[in-house]
C-alpha atoms as a PDB file:
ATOM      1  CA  UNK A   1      -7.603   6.462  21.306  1.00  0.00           C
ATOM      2  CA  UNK A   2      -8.793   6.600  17.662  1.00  0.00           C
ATOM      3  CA  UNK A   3      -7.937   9.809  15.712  1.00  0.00           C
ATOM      4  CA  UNK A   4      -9.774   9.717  12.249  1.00  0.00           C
ATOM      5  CA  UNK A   5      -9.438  12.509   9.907  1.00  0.00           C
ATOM      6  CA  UNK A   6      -6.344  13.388  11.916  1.00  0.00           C
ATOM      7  CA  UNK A   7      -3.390  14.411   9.579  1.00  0.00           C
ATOM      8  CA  UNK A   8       0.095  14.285  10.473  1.00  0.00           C
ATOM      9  CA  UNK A   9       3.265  14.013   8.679  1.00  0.00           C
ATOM     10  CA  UNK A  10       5.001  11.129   8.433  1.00  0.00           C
ATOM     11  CA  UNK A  11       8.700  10.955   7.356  1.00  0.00           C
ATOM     12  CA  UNK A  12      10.865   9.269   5.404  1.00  0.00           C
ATOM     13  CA  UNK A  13      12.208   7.500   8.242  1.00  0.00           C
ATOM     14  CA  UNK A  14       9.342   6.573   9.963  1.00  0.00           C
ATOM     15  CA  UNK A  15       8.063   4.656   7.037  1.00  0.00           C
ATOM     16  CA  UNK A  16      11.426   2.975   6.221  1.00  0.00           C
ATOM     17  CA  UNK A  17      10.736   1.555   9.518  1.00  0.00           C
ATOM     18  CA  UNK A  18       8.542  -0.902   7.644  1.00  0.00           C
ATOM     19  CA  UNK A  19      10.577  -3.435   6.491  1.00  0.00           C
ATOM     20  CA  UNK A  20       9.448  -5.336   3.246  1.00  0.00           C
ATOM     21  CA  UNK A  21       8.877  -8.245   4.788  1.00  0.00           C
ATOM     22  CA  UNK A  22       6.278  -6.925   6.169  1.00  0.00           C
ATOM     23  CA  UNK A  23       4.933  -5.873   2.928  1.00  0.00           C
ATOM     24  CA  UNK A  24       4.141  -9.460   2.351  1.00  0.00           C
ATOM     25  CA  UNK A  25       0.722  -9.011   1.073  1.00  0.00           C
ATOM     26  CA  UNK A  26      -0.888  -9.820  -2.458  1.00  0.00           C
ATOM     27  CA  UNK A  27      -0.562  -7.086  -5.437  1.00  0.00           C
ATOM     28  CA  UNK A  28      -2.881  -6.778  -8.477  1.00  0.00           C
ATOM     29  CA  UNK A  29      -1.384  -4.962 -10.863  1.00  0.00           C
ATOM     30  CA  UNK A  30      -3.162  -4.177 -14.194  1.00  0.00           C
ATOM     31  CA  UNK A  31      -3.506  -1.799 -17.325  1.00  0.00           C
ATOM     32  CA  UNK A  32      -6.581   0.617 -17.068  1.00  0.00           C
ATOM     33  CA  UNK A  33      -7.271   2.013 -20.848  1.00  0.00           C
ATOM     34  CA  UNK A  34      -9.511   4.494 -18.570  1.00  0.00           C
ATOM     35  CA  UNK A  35      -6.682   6.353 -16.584  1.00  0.00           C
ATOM     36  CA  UNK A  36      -3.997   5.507 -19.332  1.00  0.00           C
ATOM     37  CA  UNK A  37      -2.128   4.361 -17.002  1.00  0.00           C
ATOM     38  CA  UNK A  38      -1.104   0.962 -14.393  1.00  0.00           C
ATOM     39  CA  UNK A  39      -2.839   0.669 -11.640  1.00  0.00           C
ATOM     40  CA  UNK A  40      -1.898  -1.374  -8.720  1.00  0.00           C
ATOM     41  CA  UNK A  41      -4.178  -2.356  -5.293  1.00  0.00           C
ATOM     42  CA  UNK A  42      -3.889  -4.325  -2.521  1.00  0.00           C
ATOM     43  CA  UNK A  43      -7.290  -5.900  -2.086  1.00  0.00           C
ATOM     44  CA  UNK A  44      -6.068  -6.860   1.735  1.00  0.00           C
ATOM     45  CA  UNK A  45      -5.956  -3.430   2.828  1.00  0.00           C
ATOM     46  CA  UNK A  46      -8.576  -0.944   1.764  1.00  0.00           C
ATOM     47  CA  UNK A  47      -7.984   2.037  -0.089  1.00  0.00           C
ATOM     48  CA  UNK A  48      -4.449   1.089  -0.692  1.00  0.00           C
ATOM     49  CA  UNK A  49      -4.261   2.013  -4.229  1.00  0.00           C
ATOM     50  CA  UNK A  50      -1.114   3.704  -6.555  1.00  0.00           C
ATOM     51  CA  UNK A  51      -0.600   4.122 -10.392  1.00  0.00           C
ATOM     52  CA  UNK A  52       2.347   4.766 -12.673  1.00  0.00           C
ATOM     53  CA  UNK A  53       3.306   5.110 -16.516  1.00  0.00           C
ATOM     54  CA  UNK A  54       4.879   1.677 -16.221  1.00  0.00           C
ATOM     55  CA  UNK A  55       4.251  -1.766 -14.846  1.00  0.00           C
ATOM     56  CA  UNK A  56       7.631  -1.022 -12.737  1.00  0.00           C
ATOM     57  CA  UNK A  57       6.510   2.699 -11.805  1.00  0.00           C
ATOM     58  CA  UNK A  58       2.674   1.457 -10.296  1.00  0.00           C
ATOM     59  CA  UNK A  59       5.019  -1.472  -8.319  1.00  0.00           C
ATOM     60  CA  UNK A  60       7.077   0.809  -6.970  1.00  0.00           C
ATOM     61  CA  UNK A  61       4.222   3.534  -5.986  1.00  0.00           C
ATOM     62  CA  UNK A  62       2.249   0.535  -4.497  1.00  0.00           C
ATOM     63  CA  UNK A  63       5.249  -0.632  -2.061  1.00  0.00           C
ATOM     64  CA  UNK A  64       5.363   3.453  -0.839  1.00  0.00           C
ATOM     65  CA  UNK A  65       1.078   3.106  -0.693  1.00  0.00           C
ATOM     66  CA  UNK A  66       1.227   0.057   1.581  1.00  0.00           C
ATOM     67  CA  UNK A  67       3.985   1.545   3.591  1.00  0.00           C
ATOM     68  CA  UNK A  68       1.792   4.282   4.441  1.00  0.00           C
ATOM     69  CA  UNK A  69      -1.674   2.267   4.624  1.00  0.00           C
ATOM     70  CA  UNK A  70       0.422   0.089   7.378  1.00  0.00           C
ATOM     71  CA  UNK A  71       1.762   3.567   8.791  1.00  0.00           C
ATOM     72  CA  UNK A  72      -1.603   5.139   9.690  1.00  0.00           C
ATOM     73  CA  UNK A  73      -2.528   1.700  11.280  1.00  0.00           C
ATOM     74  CA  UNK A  74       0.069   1.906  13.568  1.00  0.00           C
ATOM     75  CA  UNK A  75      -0.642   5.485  14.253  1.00  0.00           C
ATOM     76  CA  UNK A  76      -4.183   4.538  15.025  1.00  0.00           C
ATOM     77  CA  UNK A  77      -3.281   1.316  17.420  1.00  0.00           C
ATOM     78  CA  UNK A  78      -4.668  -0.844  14.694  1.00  0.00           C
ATOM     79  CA  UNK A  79      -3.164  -4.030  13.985  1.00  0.00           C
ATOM     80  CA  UNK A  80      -1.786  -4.797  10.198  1.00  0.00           C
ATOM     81  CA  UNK A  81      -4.902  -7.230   9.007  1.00  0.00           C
ATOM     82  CA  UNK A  82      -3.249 -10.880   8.058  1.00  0.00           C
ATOM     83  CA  UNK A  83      -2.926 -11.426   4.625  1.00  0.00           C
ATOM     84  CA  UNK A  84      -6.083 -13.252   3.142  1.00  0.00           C
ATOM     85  CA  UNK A  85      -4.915 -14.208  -0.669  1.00  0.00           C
ATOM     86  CA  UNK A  86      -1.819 -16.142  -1.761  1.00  0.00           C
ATOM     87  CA  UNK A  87       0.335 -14.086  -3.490  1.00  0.00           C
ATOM     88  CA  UNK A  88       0.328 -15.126  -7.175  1.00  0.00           C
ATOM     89  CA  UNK A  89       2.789 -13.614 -10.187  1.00  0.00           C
ATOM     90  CA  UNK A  90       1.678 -13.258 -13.515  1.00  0.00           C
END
């Protein structure tokens, strides 16, 4: 059963259940002169977007972001999508 809009908390353990290799998906990670700040998404799985003061800060945010995007598919039954780009570091 699908339960959009449906909050519940997650904890810390719970999301260190996803291991990083199953974080094996493509990051863009860029300046944006509009936010001041980096900005890092995932284009694989919607919405999964994070920022941070540094290039190191918006990686790390992003890691946490995709373990919760790949949470709430769980939660929902959903399968994690397969990764559709090659991963490619600048």
């Amino acid at each position: 059963m699908r339960r959009h809009g449906v909050r519940r908390e997650v904890t810390e353990q719970q999301l260190s259940a996803i291991t990083d290799a199953e974080l094996h998906y493509a990051v863009i990670i860029a300046w944006s002169d509009e936010d001041q700040a980096y900005v890092a998404r995932v284009p694989d799985l919607p919405g999964c977007t994070a920022d941070g003061p540094t290039y190191e800060a918006a990686a790390a945010q992003i890691r946490q972001a995709m373990r919760l995007w790949l949470w709430a598919a769980k939660d929902r039954g959903e399968p994690a999508p397969e990764p559709r780009q090659a991963f490619v570091a600048a």
